[in-house]
PDB file of N, CA and C in Angstrom:
ATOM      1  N   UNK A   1     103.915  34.723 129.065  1.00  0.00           N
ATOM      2  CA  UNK A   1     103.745  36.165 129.111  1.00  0.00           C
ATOM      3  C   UNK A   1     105.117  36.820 128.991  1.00  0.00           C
ATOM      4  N   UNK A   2     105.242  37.800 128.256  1.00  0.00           N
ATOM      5  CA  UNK A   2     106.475  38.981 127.879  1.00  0.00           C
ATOM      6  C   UNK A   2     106.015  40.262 128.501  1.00  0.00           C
ATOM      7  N   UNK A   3     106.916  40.706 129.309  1.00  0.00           N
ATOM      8  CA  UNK A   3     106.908  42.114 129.039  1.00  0.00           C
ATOM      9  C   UNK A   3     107.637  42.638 128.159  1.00  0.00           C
ATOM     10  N   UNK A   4     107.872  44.043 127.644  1.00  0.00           N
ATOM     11  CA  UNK A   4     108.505  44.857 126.939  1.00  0.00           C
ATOM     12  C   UNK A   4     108.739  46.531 127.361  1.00  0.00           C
ATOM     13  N   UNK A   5     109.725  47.114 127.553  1.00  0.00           N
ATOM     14  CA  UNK A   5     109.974  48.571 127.601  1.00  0.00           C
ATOM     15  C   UNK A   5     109.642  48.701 126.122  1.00  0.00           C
ATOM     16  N   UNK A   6     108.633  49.803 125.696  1.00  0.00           N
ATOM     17  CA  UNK A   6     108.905  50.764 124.758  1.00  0.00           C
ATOM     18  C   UNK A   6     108.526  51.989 124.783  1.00  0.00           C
ATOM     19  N   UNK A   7     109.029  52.231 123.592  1.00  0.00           N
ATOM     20  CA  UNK A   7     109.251  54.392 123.733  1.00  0.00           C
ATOM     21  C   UNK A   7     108.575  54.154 122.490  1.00  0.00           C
ATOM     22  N   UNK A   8     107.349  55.172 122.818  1.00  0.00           N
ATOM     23  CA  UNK A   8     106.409  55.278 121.513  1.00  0.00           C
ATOM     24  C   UNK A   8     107.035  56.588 120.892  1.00  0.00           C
ATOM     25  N   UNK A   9     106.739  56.774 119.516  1.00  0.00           N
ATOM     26  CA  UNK A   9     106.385  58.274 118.924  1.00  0.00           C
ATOM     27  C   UNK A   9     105.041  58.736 118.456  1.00  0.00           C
ATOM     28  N   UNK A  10     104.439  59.413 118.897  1.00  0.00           N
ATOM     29  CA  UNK A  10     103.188  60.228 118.369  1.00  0.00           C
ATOM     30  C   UNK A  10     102.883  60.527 117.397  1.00  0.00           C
ATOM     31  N   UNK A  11     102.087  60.895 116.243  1.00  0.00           N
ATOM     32  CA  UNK A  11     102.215  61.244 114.981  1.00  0.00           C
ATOM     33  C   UNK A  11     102.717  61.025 114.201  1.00  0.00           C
ATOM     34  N   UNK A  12     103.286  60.066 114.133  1.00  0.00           N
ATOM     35  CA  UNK A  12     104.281  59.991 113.000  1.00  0.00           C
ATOM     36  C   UNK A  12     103.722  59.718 111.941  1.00  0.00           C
ATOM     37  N   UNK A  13     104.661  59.496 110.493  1.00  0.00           N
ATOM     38  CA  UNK A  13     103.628  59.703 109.205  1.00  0.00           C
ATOM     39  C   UNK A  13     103.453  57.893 109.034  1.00  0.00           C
ATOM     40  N   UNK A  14     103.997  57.023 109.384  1.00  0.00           N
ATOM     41  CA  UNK A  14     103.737  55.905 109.378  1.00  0.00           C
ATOM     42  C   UNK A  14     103.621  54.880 110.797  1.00  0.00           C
ATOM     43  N   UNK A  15     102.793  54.599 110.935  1.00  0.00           N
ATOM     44  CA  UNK A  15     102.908  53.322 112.225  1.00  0.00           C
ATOM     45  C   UNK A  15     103.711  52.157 112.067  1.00  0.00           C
ATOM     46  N   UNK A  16     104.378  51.194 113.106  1.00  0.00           N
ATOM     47  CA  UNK A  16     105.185  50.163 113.585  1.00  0.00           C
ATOM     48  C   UNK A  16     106.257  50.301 114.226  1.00  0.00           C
ATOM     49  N   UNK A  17     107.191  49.067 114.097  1.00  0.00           N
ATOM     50  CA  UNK A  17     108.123  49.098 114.636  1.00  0.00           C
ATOM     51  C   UNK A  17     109.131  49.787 114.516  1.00  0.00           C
ATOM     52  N   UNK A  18     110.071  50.154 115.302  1.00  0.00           N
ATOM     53  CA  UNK A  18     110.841  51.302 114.097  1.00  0.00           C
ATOM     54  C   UNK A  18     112.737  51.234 114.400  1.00  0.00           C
ATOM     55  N   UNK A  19     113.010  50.226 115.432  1.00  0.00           N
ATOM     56  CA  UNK A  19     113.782  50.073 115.956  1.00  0.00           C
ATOM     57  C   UNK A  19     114.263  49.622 117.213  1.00  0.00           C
ATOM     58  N   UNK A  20     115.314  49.996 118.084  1.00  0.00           N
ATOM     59  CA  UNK A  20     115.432  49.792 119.267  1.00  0.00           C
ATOM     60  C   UNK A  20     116.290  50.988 119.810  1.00  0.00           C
ATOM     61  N   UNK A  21     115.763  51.975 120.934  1.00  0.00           N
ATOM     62  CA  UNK A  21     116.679  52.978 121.794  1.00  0.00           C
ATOM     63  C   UNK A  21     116.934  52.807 122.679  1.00  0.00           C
ATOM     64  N   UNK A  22     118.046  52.986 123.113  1.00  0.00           N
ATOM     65  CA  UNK A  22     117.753  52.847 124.747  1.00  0.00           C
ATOM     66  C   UNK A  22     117.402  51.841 125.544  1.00  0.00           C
ATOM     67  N   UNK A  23     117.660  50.466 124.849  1.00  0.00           N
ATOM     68  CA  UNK A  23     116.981  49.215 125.078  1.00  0.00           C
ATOM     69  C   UNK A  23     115.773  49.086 125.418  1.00  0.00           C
ATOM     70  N   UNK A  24     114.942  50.254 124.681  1.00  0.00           N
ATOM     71  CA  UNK A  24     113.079  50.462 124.342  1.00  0.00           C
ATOM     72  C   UNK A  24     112.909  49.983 123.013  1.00  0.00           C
ATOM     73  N   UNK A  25     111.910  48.914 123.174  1.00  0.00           N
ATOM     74  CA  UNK A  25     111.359  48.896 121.455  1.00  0.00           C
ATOM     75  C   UNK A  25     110.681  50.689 121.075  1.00  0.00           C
ATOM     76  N   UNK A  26     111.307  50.628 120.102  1.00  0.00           N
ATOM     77  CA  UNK A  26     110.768  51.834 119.551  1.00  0.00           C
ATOM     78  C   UNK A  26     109.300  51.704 118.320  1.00  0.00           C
ATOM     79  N   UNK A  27     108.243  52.438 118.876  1.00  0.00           N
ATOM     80  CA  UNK A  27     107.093  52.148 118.181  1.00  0.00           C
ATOM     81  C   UNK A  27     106.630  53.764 117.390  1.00  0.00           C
ATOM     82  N   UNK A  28     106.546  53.738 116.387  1.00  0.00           N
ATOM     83  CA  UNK A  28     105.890  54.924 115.682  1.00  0.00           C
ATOM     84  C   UNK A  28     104.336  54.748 115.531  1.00  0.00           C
ATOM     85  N   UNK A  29     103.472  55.735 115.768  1.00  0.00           N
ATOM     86  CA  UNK A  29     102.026  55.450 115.912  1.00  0.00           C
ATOM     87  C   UNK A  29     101.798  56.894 115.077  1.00  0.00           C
ATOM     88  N   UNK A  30     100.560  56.914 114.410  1.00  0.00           N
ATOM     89  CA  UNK A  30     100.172  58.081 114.002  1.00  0.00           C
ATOM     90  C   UNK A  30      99.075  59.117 114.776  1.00  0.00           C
ATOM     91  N   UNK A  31      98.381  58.009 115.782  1.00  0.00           N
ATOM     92  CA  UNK A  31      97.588  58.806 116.388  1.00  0.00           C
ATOM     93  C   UNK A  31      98.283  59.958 117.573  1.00  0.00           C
ATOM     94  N   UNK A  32      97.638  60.810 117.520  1.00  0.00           N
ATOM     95  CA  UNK A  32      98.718  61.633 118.819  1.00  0.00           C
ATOM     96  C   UNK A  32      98.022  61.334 120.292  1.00  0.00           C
ATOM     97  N   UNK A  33      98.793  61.517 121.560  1.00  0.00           N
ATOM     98  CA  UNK A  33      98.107  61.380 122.798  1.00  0.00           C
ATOM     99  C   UNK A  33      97.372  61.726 123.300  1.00  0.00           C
ATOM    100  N   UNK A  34      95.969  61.995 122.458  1.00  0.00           N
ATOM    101  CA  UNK A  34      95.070  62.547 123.439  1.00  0.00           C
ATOM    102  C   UNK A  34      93.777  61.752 123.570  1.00  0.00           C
ATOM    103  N   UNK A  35      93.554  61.860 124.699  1.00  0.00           N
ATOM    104  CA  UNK A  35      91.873  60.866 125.491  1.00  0.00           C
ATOM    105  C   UNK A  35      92.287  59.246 124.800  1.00  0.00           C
ATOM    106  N   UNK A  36      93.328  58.771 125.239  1.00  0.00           N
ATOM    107  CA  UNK A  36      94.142  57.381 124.853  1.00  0.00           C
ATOM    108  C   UNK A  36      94.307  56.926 123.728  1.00  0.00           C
ATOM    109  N   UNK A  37      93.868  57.362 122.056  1.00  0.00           N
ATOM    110  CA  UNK A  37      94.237  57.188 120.500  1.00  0.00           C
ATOM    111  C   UNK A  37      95.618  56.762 120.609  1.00  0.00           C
ATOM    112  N   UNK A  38      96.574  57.025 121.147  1.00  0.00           N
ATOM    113  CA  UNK A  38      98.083  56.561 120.777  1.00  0.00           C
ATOM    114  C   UNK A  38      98.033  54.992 121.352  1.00  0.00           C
ATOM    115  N   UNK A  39      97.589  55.442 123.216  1.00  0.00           N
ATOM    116  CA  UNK A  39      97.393  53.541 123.864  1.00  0.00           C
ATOM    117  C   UNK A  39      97.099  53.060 122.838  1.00  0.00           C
ATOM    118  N   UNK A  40      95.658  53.143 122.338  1.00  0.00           N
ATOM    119  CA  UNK A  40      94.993  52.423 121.442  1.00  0.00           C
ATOM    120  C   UNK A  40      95.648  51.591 120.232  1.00  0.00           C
ATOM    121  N   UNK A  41      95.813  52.753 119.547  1.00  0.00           N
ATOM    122  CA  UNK A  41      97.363  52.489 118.444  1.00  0.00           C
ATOM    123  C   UNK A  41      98.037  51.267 118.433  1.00  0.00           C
ATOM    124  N   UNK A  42      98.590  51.520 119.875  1.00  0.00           N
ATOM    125  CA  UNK A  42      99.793  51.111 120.545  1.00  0.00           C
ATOM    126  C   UNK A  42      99.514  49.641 120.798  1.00  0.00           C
ATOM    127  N   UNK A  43      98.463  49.197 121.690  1.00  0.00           N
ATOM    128  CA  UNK A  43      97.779  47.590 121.532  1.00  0.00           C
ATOM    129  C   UNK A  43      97.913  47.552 120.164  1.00  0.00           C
ATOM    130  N   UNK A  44      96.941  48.121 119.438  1.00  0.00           N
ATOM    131  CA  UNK A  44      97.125  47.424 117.953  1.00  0.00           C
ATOM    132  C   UNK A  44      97.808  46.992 117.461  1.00  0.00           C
ATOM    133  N   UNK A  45      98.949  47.584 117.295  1.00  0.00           N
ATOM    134  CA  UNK A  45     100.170  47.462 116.507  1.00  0.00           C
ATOM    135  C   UNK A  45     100.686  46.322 117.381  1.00  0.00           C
ATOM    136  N   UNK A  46     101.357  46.489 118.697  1.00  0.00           N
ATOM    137  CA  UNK A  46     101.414  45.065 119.051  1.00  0.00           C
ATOM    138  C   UNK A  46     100.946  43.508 119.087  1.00  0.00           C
ATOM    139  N   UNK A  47     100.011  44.253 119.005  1.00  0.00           N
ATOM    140  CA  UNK A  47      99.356  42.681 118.849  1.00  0.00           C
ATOM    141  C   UNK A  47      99.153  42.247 117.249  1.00  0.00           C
ATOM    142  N   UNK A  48      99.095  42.947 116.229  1.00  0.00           N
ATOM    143  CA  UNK A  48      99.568  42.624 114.690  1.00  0.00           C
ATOM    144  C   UNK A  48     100.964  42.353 114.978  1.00  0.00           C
ATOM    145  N   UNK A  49     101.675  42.729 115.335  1.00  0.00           N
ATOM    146  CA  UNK A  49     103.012  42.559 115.288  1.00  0.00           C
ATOM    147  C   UNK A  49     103.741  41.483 115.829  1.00  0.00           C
ATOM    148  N   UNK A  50     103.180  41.102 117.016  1.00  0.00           N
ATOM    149  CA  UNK A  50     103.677  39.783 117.633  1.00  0.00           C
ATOM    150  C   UNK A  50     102.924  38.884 117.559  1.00  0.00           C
ATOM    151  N   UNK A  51     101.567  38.909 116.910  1.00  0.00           N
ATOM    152  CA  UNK A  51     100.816  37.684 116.681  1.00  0.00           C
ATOM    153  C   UNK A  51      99.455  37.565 117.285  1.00  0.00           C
ATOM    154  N   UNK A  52      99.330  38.190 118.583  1.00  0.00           N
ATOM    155  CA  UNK A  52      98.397  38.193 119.441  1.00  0.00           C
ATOM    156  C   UNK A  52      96.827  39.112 119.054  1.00  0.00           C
ATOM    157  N   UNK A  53      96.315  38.798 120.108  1.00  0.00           N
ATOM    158  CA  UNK A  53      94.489  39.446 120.154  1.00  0.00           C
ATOM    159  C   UNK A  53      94.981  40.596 121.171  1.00  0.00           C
ATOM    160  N   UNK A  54      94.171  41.540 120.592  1.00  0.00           N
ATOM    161  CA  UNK A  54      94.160  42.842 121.113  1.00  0.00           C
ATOM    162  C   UNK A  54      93.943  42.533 122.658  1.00  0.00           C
ATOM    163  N   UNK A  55      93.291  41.676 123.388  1.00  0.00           N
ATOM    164  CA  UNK A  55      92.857  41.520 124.414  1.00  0.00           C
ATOM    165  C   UNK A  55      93.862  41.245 125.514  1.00  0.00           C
ATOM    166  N   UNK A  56      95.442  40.700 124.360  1.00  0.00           N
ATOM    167  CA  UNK A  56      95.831  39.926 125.402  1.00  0.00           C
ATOM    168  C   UNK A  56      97.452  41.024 125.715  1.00  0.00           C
ATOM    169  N   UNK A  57      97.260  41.761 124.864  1.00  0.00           N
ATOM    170  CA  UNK A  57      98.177  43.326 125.403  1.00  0.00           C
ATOM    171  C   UNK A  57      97.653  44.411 126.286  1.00  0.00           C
ATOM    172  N   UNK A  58      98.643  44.491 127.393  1.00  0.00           N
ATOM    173  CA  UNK A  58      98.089  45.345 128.020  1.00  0.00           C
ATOM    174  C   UNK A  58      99.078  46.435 128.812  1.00  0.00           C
ATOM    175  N   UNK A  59      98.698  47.537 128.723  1.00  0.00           N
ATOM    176  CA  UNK A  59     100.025  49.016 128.957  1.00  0.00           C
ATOM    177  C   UNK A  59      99.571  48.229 130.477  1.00  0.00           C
ATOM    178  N   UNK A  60     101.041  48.155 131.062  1.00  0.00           N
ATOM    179  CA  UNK A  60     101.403  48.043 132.858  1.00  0.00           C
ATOM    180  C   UNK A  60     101.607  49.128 133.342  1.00  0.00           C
ATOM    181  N   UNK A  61     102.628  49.787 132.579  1.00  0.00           N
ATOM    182  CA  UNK A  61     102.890  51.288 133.133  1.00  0.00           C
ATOM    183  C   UNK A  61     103.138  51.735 132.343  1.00  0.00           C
ATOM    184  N   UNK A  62     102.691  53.711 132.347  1.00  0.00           N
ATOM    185  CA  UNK A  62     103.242  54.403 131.927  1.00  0.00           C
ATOM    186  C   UNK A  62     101.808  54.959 130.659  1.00  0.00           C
ATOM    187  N   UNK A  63     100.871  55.012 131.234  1.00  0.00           N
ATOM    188  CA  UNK A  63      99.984  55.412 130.272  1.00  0.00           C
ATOM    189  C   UNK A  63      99.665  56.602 129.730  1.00  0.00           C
ATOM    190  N   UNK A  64     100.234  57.614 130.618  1.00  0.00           N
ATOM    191  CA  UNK A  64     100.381  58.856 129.967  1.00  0.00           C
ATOM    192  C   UNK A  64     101.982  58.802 129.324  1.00  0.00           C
ATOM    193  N   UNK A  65     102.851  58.509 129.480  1.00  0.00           N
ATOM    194  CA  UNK A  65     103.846  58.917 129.088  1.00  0.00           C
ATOM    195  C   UNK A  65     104.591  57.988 127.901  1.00  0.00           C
ATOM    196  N   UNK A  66     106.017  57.930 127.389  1.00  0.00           N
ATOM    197  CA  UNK A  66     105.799  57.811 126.033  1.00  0.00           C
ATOM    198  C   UNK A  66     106.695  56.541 125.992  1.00  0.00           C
ATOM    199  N   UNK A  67     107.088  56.451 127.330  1.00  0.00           N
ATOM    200  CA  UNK A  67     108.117  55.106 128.176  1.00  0.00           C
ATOM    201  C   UNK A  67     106.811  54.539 128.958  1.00  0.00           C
ATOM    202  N   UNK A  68     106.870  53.202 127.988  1.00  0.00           N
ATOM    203  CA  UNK A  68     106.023  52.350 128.631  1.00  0.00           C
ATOM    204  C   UNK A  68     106.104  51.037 128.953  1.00  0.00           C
ATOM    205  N   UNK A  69     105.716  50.507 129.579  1.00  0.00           N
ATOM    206  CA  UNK A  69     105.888  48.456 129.540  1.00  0.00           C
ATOM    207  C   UNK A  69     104.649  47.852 129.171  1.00  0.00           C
ATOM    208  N   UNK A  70     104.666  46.978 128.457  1.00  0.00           N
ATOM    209  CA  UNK A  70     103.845  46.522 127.964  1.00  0.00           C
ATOM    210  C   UNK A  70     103.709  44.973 127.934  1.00  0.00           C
ATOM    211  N   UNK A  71     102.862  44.597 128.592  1.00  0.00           N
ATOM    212  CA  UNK A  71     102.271  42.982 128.466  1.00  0.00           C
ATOM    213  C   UNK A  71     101.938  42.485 127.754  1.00  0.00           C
ATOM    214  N   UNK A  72     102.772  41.313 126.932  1.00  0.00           N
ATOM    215  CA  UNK A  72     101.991  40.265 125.846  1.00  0.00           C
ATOM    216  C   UNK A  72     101.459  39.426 126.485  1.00  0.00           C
ATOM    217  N   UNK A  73     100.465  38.933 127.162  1.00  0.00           N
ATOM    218  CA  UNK A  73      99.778  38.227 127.944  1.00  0.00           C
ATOM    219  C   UNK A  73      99.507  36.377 127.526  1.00  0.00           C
ATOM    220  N   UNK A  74      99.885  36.741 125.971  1.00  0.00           N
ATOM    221  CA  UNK A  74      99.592  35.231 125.214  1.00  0.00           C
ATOM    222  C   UNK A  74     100.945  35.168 124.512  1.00  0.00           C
ATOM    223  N   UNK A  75     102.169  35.618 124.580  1.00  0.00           N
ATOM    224  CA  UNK A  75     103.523  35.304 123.761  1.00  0.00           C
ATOM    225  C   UNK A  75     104.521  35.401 124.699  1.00  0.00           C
ATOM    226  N   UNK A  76     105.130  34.036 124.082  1.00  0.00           N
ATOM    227  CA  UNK A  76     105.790  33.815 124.912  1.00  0.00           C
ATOM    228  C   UNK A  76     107.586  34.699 124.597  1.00  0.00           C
ATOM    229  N   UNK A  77     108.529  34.666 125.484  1.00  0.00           N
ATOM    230  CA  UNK A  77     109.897  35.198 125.064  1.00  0.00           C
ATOM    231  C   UNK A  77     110.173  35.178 123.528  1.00  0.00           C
ATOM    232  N   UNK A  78     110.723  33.998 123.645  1.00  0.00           N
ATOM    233  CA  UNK A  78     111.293  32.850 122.329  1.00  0.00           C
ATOM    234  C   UNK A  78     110.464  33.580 121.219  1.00  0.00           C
ATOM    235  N   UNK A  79     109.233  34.118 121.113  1.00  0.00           N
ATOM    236  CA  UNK A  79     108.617  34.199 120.371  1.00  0.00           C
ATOM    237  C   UNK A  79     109.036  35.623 119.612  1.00  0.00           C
ATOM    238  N   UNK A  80     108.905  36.547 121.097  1.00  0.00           N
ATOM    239  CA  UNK A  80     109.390  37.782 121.013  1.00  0.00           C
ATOM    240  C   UNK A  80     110.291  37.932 119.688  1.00  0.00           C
ATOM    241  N   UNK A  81     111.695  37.268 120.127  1.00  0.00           N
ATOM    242  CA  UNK A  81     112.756  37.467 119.976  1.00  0.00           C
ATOM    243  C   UNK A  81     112.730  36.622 118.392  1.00  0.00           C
ATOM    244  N   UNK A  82     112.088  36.354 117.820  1.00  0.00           N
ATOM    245  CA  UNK A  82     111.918  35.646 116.358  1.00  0.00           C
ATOM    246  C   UNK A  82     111.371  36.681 115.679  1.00  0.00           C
ATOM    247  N   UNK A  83     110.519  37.508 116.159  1.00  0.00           N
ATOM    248  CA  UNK A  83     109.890  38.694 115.455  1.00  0.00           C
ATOM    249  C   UNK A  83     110.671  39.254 114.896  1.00  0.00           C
ATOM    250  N   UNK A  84     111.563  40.025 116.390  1.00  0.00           N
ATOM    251  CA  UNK A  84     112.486  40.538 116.470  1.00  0.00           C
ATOM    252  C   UNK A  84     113.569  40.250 115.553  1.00  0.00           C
ATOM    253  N   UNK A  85     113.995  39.310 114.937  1.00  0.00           N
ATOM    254  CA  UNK A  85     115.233  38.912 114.335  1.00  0.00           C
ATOM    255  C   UNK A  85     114.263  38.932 112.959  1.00  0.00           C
ATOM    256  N   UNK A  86     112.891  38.884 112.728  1.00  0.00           N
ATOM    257  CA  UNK A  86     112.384  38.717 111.524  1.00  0.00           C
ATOM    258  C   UNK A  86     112.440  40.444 111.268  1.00  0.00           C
ATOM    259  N   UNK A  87     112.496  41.323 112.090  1.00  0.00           N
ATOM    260  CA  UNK A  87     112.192  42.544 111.572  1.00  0.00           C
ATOM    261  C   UNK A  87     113.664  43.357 111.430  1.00  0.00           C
ATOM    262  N   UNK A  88     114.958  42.229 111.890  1.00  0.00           N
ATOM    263  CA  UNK A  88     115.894  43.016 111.357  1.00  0.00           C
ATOM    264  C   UNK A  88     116.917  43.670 112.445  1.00  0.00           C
ATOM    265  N   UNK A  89     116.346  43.400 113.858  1.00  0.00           N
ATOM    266  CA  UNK A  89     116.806  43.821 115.174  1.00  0.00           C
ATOM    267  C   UNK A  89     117.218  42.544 116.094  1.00  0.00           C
ATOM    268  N   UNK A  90     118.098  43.016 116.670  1.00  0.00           N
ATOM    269  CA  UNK A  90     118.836  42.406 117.854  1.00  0.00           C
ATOM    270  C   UNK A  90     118.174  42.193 119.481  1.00  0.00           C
ATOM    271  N   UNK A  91     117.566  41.166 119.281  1.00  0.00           N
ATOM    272  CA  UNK A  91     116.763  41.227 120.670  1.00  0.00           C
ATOM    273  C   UNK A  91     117.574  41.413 121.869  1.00  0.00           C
ATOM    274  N   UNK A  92     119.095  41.160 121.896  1.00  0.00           N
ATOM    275  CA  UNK A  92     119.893  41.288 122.752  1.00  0.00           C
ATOM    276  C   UNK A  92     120.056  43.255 123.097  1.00  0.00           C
ATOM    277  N   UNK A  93     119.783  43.570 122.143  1.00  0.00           N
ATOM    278  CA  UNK A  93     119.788  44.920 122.422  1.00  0.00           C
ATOM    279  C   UNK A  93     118.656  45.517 123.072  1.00  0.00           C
ATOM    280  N   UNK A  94     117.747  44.609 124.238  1.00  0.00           N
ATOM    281  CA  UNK A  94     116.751  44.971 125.002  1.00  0.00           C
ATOM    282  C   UNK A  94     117.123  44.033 126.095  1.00  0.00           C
ATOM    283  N   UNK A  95     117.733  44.143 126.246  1.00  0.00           N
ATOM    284  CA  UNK A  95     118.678  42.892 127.504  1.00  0.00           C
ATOM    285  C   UNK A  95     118.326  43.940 128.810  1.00  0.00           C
ATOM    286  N   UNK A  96     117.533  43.530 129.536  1.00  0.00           N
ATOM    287  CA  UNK A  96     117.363  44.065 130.836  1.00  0.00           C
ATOM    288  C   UNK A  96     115.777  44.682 130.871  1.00  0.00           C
ATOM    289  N   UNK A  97     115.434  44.984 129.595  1.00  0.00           N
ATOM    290  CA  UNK A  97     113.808  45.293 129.596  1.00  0.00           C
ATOM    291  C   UNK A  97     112.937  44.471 129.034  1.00  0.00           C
ATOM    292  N   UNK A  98     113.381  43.262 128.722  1.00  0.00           N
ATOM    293  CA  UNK A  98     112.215  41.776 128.359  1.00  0.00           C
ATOM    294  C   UNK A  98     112.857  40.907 129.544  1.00  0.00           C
ATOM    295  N   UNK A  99     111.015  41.044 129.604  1.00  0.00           N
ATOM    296  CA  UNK A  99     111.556  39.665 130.657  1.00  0.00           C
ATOM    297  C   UNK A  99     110.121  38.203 130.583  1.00  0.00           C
TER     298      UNK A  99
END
């Protein structure tokens, strides 16, 4: 199991990954926050993204707001951090919010 800090964006004109701020994965979603469409989003995209079943992501905290942590429930670190280097980012630059 991984956690992750990320900072979503709302609306945006394209969904995924989009970087790293603040040592938050940064996620762009198109749905906006209302009655949970962004959460929703937000599993999705993670779990296309790191490999996993929708089932096995899950928001820990922060469900209204746009700073969140998030549980990969079936991926492991190591795994994380291969994505991560496949998409072009520095997993070291989340040093203190994966654990």
């Amino acid at each position: 199991m991984t956690h992750l800090t990320v900072r979503v964006i709302p609306r945006s004109s394209k969904p995924g990954i989009a970087g790293i701020r603040d040592g938050a994965l940064l996620v762009r979603l198109q749905s906006p926050p209302v009655e949970g469409a962004a959460n929703d989003e937000l599993i999705q995209v993670m779990a296309e993204t790191f490999g996993g079943a929708r089932r096995d992501v899950e928001i820990v905290v922060g469900e209204r707001s746009k700073l969140k942590r998030v549980a990969l429930n079936a991926v492991e670190r190591h795994h994380v951090d291969a994505v991560l280097r496949a998409l072009g980012l520095n997993p070291a630059d989340l040093a203190g919010h994966v654990r």
